[in-house]
C-alpha atoms as a PDB file:
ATOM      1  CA  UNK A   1       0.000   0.000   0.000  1.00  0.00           C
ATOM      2  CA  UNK A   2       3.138   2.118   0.576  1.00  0.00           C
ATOM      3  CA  UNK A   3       4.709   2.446  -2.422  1.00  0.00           C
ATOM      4  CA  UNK A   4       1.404   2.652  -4.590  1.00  0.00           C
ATOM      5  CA  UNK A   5       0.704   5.854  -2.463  1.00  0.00           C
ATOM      6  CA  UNK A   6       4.704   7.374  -2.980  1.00  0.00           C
ATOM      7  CA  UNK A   7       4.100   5.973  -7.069  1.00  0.00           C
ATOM      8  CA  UNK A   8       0.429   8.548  -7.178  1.00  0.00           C
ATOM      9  CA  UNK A   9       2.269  11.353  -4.933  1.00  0.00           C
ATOM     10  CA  UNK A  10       5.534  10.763  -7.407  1.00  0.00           C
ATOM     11  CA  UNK A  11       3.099  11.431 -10.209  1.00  0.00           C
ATOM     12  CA  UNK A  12       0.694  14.337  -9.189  1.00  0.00           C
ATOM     13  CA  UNK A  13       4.049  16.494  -7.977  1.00  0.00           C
ATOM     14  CA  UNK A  14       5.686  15.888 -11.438  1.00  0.00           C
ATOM     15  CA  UNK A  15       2.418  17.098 -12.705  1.00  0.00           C
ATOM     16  CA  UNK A  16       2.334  20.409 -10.489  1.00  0.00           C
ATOM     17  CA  UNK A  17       6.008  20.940 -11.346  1.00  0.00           C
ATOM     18  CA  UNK A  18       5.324  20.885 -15.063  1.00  0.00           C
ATOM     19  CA  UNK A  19       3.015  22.747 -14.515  1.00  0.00           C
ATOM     20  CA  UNK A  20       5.149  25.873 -12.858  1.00  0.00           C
ATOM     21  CA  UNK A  21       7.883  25.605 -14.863  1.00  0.00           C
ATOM     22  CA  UNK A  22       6.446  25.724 -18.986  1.00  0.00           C
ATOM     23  CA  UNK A  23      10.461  25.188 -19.978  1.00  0.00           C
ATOM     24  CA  UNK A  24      10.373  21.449 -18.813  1.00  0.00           C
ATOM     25  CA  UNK A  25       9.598  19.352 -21.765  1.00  0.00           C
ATOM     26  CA  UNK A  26       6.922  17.004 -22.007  1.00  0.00           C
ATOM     27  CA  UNK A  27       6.799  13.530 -20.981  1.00  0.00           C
ATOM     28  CA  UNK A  28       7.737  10.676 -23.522  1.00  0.00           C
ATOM     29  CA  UNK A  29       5.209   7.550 -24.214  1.00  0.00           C
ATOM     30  CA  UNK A  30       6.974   4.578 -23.767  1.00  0.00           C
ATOM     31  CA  UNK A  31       6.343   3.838 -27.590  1.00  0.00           C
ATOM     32  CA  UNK A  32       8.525   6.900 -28.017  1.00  0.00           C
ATOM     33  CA  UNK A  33      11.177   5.609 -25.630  1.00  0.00           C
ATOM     34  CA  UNK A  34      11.297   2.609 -27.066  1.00  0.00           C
ATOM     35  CA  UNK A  35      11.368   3.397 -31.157  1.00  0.00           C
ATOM     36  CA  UNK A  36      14.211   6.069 -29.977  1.00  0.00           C
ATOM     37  CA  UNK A  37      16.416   2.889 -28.020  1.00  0.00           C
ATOM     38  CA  UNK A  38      19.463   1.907 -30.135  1.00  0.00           C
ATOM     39  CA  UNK A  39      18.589  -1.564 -29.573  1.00  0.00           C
ATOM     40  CA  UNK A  40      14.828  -1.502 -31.037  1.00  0.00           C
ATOM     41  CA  UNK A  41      15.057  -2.372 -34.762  1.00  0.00           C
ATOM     42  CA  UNK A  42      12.451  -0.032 -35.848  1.00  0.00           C
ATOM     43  CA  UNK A  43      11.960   3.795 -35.527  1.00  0.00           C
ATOM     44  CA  UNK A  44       9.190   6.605 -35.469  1.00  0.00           C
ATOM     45  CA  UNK A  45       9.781   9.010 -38.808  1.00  0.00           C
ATOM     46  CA  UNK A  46       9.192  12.408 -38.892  1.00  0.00           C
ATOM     47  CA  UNK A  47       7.052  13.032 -41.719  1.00  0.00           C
ATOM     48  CA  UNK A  48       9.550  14.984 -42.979  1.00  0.00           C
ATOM     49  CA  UNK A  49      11.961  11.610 -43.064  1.00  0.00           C
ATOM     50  CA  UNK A  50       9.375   9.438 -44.317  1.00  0.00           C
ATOM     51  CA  UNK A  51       8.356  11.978 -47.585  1.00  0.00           C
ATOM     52  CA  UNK A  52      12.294  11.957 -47.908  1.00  0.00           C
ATOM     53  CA  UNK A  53      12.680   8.494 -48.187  1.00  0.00           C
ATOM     54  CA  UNK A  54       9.770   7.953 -50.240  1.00  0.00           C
ATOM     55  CA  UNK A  55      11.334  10.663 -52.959  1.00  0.00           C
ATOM     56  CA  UNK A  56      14.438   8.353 -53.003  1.00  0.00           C
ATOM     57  CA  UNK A  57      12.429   5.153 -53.716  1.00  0.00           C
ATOM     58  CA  UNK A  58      11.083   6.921 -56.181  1.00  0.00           C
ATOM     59  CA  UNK A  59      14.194   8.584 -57.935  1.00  0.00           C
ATOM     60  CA  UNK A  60      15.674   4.830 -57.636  1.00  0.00           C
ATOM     61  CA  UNK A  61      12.433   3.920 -59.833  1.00  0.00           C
ATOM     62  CA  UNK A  62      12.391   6.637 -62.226  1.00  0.00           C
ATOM     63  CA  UNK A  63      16.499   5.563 -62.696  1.00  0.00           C
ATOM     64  CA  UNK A  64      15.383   1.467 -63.172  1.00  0.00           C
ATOM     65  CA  UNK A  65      12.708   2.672 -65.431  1.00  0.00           C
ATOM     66  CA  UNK A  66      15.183   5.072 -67.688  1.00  0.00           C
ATOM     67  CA  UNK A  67      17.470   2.104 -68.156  1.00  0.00           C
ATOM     68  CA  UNK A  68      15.130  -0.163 -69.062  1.00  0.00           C
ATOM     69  CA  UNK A  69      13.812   2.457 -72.230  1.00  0.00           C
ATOM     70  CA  UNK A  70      17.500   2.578 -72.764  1.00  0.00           C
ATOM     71  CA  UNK A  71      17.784  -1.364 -73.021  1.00  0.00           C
ATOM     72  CA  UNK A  72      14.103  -1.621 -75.042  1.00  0.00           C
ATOM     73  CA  UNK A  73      15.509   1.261 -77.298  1.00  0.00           C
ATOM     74  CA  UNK A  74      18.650  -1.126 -78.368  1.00  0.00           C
ATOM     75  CA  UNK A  75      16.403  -4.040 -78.734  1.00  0.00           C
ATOM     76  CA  UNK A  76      14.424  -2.447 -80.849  1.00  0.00           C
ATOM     77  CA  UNK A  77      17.194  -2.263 -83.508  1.00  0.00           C
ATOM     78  CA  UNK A  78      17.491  -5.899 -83.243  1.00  0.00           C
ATOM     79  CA  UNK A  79      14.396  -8.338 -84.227  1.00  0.00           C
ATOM     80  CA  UNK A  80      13.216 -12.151 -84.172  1.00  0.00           C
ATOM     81  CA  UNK A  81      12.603 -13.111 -87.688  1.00  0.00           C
ATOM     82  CA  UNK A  82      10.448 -16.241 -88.224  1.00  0.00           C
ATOM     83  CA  UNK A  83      12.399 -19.403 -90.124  1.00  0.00           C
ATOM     84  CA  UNK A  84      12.106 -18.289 -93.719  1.00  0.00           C
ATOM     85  CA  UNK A  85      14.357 -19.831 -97.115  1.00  0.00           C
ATOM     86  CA  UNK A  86      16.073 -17.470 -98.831  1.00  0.00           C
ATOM     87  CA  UNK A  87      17.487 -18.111-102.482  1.00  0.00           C
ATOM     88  CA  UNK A  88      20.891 -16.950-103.439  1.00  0.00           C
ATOM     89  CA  UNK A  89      21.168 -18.980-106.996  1.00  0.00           C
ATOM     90  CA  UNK A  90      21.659 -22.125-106.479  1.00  0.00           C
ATOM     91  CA  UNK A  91      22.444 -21.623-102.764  1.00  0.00           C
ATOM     92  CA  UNK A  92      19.613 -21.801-100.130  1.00  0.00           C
ATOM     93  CA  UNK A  93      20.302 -20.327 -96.657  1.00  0.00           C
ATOM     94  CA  UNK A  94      17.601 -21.269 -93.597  1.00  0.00           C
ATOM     95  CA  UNK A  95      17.533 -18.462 -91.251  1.00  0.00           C
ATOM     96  CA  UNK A  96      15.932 -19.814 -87.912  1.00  0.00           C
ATOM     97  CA  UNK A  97      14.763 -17.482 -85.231  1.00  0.00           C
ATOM     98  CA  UNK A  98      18.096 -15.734 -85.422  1.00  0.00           C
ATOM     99  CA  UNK A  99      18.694 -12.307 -83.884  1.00  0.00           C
ATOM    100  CA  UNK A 100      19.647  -9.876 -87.487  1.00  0.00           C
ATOM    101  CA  UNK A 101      19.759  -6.337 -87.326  1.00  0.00           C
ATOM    102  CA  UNK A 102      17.206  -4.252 -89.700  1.00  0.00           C
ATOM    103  CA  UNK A 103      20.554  -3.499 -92.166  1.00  0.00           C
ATOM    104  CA  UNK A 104      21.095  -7.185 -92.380  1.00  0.00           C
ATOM    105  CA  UNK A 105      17.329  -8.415 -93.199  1.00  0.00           C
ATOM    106  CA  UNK A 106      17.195  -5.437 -95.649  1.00  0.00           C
ATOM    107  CA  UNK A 107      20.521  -7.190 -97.698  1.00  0.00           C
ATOM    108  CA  UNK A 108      18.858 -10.201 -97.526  1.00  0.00           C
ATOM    109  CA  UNK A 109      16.289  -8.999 -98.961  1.00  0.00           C
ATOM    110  CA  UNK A 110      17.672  -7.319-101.218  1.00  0.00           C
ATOM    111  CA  UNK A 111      19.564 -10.394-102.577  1.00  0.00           C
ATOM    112  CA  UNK A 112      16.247 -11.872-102.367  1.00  0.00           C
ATOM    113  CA  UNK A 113      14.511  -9.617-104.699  1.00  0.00           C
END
């Protein structure tokens, strides 16, 4: 009964001496003291952080996303052409599924033609 009674007077005089002296600042949740701890794996953003962090994800993005066009740009200049016989007098040459460039497929065709 003792030290319930010293734990409510503890309490109530912290709370009058807040109360006279506006420069004391205010108690921390124990969520707050833990998410500040070193030890705790986690930690309570600012909004300010969080909108920060978010703006890097996305710049990250934007960057993966740039590359990619890059890549699907260069592939472009490349394409699949189906199996097809191509005559070259008395020659015949099977191109199957292969990887040409457009300059290539237009000499063949040429040739062809």
């Amino acid at each position: 009964m003792g030290w319930s009674g010293q734990g409510v007077y503890n309490y109530y005089d912290k709370q009058h001496t807040i109360s006279l002296d506006p420069d004391v600042p205010p108690r921390q949740s124990i969520i707050d003291k833990i998410t500040k701890s070193k030890y705790f794996p986690m930690r309570k953003l600012s909004d300010g952080e969080y909108q920060g962090m978010l703006e890097e994800k996305l710049l990250r993005v934007n960057a993966d996303i740039a590359v990619l066009d890059d890549d699907l740009a260069a592939l472009k200049g490349k394409q699949v052409r189906p199996d097809e016989t191509v005559e070259h007098g008395v020659e015949e040459q099977k191109l199957s599924a292969k990887i040409i460039n457009d300059e290539e497929w237009k000499k063949l065709k040429r040739r062809e033609g």
